[in-house]
C-alpha atoms as a PDB file:
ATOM      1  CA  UNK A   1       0.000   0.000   0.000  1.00  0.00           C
ATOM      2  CA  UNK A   2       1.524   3.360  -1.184  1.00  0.00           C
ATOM      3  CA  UNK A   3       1.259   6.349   1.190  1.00  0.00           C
ATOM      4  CA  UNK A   4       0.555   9.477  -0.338  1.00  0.00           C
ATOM      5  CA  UNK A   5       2.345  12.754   0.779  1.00  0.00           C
ATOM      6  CA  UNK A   6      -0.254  15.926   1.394  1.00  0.00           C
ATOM      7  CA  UNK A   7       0.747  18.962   3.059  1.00  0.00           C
ATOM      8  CA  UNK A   8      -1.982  21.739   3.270  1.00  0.00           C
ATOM      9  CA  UNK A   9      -1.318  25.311   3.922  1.00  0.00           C
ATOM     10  CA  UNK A  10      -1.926  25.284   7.089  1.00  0.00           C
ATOM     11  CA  UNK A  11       1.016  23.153   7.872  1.00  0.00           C
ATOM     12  CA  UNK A  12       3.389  24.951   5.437  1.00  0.00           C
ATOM     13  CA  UNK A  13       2.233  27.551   7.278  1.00  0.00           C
ATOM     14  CA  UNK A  14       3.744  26.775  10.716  1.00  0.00           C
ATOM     15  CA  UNK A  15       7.155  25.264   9.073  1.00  0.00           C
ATOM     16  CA  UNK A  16       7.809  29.036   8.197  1.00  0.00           C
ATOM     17  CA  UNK A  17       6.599  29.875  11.255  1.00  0.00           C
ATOM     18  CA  UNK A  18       8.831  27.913  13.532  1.00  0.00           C
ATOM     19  CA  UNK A  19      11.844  28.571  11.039  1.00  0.00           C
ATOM     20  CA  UNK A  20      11.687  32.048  11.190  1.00  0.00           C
ATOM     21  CA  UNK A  21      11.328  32.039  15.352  1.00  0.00           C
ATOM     22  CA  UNK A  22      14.549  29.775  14.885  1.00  0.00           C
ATOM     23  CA  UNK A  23      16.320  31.830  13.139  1.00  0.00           C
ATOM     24  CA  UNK A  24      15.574  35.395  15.308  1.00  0.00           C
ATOM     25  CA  UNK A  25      16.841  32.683  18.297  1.00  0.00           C
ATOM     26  CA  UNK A  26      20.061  32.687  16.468  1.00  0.00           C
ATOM     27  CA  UNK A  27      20.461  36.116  15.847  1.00  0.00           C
ATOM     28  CA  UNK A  28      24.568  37.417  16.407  1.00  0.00           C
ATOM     29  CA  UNK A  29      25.381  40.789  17.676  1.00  0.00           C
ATOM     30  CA  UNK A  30      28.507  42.301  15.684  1.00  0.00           C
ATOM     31  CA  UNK A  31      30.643  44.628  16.479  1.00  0.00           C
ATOM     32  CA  UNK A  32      31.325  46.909  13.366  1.00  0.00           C
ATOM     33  CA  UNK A  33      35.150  47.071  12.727  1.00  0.00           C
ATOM     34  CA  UNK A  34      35.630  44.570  15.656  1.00  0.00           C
ATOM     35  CA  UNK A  35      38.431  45.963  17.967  1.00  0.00           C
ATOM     36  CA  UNK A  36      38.986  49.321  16.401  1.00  0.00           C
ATOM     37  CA  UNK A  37      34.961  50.210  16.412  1.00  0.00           C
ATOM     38  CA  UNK A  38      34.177  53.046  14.168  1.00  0.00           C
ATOM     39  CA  UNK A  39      36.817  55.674  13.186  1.00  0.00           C
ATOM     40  CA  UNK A  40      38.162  57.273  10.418  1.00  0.00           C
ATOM     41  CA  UNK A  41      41.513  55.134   9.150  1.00  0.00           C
ATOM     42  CA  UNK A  42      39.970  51.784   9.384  1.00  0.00           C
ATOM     43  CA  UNK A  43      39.191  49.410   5.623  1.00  0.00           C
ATOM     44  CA  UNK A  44      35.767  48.578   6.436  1.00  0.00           C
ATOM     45  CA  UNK A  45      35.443  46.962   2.829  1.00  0.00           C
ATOM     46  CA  UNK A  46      37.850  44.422   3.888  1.00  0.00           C
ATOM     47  CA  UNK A  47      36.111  43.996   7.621  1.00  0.00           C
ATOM     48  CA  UNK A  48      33.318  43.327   6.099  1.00  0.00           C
ATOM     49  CA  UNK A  49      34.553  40.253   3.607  1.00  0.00           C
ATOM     50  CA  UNK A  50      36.123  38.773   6.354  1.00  0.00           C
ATOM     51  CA  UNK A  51      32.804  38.611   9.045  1.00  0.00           C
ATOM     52  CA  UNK A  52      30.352  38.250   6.520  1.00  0.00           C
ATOM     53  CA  UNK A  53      27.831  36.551   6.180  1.00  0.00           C
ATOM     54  CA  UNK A  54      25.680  38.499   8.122  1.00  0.00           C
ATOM     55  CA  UNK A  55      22.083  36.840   8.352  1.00  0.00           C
ATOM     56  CA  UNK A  56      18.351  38.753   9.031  1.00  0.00           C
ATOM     57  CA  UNK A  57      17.881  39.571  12.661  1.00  0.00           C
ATOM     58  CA  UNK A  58      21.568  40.119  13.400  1.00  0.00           C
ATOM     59  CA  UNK A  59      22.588  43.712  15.121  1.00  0.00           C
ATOM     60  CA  UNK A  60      25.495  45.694  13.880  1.00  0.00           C
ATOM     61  CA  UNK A  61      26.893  47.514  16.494  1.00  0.00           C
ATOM     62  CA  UNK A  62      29.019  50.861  15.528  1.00  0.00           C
ATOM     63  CA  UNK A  63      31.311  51.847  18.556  1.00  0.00           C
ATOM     64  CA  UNK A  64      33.262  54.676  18.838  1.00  0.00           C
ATOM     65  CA  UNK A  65      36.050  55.800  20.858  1.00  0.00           C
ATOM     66  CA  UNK A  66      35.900  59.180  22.062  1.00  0.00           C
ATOM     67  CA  UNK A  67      38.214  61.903  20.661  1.00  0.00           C
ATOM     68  CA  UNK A  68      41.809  62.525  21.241  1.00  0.00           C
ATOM     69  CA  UNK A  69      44.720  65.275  19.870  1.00  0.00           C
ATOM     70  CA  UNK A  70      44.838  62.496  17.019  1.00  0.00           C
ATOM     71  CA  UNK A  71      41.304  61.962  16.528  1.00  0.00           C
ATOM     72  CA  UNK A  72      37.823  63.841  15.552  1.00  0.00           C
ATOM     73  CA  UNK A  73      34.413  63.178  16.608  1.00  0.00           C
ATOM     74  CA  UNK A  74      32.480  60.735  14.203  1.00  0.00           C
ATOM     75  CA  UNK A  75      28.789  60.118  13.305  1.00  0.00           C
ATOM     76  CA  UNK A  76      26.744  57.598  12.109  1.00  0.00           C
ATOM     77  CA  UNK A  77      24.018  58.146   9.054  1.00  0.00           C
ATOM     78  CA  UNK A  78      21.958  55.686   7.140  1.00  0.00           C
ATOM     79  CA  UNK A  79      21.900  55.951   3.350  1.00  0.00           C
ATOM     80  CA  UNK A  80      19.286  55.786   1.287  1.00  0.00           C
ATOM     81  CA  UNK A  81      20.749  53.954  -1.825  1.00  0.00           C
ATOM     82  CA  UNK A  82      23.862  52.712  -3.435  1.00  0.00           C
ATOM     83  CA  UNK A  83      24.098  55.568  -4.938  1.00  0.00           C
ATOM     84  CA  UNK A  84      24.416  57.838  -1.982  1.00  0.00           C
ATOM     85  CA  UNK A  85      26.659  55.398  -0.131  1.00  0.00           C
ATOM     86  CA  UNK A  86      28.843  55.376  -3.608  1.00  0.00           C
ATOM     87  CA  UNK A  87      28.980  58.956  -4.147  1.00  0.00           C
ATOM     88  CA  UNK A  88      29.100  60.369  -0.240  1.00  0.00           C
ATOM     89  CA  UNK A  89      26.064  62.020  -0.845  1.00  0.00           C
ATOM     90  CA  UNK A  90      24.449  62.876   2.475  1.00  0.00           C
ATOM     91  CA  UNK A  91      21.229  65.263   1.155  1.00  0.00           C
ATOM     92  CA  UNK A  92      18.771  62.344   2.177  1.00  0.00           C
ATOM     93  CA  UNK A  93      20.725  60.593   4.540  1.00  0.00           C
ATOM     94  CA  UNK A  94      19.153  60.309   7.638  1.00  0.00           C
ATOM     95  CA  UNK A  95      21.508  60.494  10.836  1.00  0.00           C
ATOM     96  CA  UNK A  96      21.015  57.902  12.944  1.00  0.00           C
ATOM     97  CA  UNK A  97      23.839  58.543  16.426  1.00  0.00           C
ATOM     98  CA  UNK A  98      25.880  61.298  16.873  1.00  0.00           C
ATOM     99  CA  UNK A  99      29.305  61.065  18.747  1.00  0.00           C
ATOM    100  CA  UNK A 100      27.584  60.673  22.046  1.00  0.00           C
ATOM    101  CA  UNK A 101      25.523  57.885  21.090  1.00  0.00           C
ATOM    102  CA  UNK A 102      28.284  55.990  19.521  1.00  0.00           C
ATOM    103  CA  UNK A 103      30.416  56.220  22.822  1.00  0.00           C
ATOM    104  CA  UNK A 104      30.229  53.484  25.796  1.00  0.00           C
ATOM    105  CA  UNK A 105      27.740  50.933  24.363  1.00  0.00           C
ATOM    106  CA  UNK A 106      27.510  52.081  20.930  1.00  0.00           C
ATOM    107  CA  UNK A 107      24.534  52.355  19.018  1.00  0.00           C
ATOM    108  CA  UNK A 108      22.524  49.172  17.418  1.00  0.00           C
ATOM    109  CA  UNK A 109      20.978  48.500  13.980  1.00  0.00           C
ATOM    110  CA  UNK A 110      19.209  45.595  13.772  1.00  0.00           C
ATOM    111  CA  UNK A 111      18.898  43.870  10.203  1.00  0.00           C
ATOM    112  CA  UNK A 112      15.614  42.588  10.251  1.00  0.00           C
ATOM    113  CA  UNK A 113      14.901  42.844   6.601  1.00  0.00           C
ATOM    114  CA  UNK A 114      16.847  41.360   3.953  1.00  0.00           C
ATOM    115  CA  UNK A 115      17.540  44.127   1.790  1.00  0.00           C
ATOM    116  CA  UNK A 116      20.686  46.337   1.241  1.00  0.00           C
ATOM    117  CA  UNK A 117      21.946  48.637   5.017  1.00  0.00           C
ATOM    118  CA  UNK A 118      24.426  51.524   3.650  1.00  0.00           C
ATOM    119  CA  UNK A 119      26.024  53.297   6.715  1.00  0.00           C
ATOM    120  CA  UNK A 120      28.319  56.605   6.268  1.00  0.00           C
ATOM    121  CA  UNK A 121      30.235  58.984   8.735  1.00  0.00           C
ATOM    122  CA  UNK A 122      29.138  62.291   7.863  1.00  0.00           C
ATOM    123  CA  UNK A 123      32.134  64.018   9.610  1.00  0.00           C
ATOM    124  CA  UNK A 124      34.089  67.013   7.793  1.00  0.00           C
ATOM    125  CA  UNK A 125      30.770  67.500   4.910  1.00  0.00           C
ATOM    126  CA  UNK A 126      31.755  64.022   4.028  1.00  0.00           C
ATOM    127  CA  UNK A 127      35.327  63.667   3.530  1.00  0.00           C
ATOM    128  CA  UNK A 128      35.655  60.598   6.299  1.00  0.00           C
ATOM    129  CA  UNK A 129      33.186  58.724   4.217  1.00  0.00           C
ATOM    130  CA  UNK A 130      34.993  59.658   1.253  1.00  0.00           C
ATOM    131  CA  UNK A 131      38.131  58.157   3.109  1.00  0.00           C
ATOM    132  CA  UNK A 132      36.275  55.125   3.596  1.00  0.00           C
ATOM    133  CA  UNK A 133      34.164  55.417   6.270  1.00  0.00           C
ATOM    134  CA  UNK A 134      31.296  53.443   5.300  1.00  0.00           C
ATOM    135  CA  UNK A 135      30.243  49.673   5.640  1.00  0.00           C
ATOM    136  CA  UNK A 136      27.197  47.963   3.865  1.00  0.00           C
ATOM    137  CA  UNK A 137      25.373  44.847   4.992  1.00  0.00           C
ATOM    138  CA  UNK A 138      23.236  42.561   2.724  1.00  0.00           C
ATOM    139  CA  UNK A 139      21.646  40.014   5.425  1.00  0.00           C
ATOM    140  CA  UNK A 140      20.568  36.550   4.344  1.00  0.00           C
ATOM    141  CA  UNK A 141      17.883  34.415   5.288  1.00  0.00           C
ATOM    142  CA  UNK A 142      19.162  31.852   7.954  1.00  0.00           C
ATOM    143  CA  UNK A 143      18.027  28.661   6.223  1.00  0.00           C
ATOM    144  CA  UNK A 144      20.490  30.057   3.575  1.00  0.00           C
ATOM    145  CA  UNK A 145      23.416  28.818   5.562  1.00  0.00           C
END
């Protein structure tokens, strides 16, 4: 006697369920730029190959030491679009933590869509991003791994 497989919607229906509740479980909080945090000097690009990949529901943490002789203050702005993060382009960027919020604990971004994050210091109309102060997440679905 042959057993036939049937799986309604309803059942499909709490698989996604219970794999999307396991995969917030396993959510990582990452510290962007590791040990030296955010500040100006630092190849994010390369950071970023070498922790990825990031997954939906993980938090990004920027960090930021406070300023010294050899140091400036630093800020932390969402952009909208490749574009913007590309070009340093910070007319509809939105800031999201100045210097103050990026001290002590830092400030958190959680990823909980997967889509493109672009993230840009603002500092000196630009120029630190310009320098390479920017990081961009693209955060997979867990059952990806």
């Amino acid at each position: 006697m042959k057993m036939a497989l049937t799986i309604n919607v309803a059942q499909v229906m709490v698989l996604l369920v219970a794999a999307s509740l396991l995969g917030a479980s396993q959510a990582t909080t990452v510290v962007v730029g590791g040990n030296e945090k955010w500040r100006s000097g630092f190849n994010y690009t390369e950071w970023a190959f070498q922790n990825n990949p990031l997954y939906i529901n993980d938090k990004l943490v920027f960090k930021y030491e406070a300023p010294s002789e050899s140091s400036s203050a630093v800020d932390l702005y969402w952009m909208p679009d490749l574009y913007s993060y590309m070009t340093c382009d910070f007319s509809r960027a939105k800031l999201l933590a100045d210097a103050t919020k990026l001290s002590g604990e830092g400030f958190t971004v959680a990823l909980d869509q997967w889509r493109p994050y672009y993230f840009a210091c603002g500092q000196s109309n630009g120029i630190y991003c310009k320098h390479g102060m920017k990081f961009f997440a693209v955060p997979w679905p867990r059952w990806f791994k």
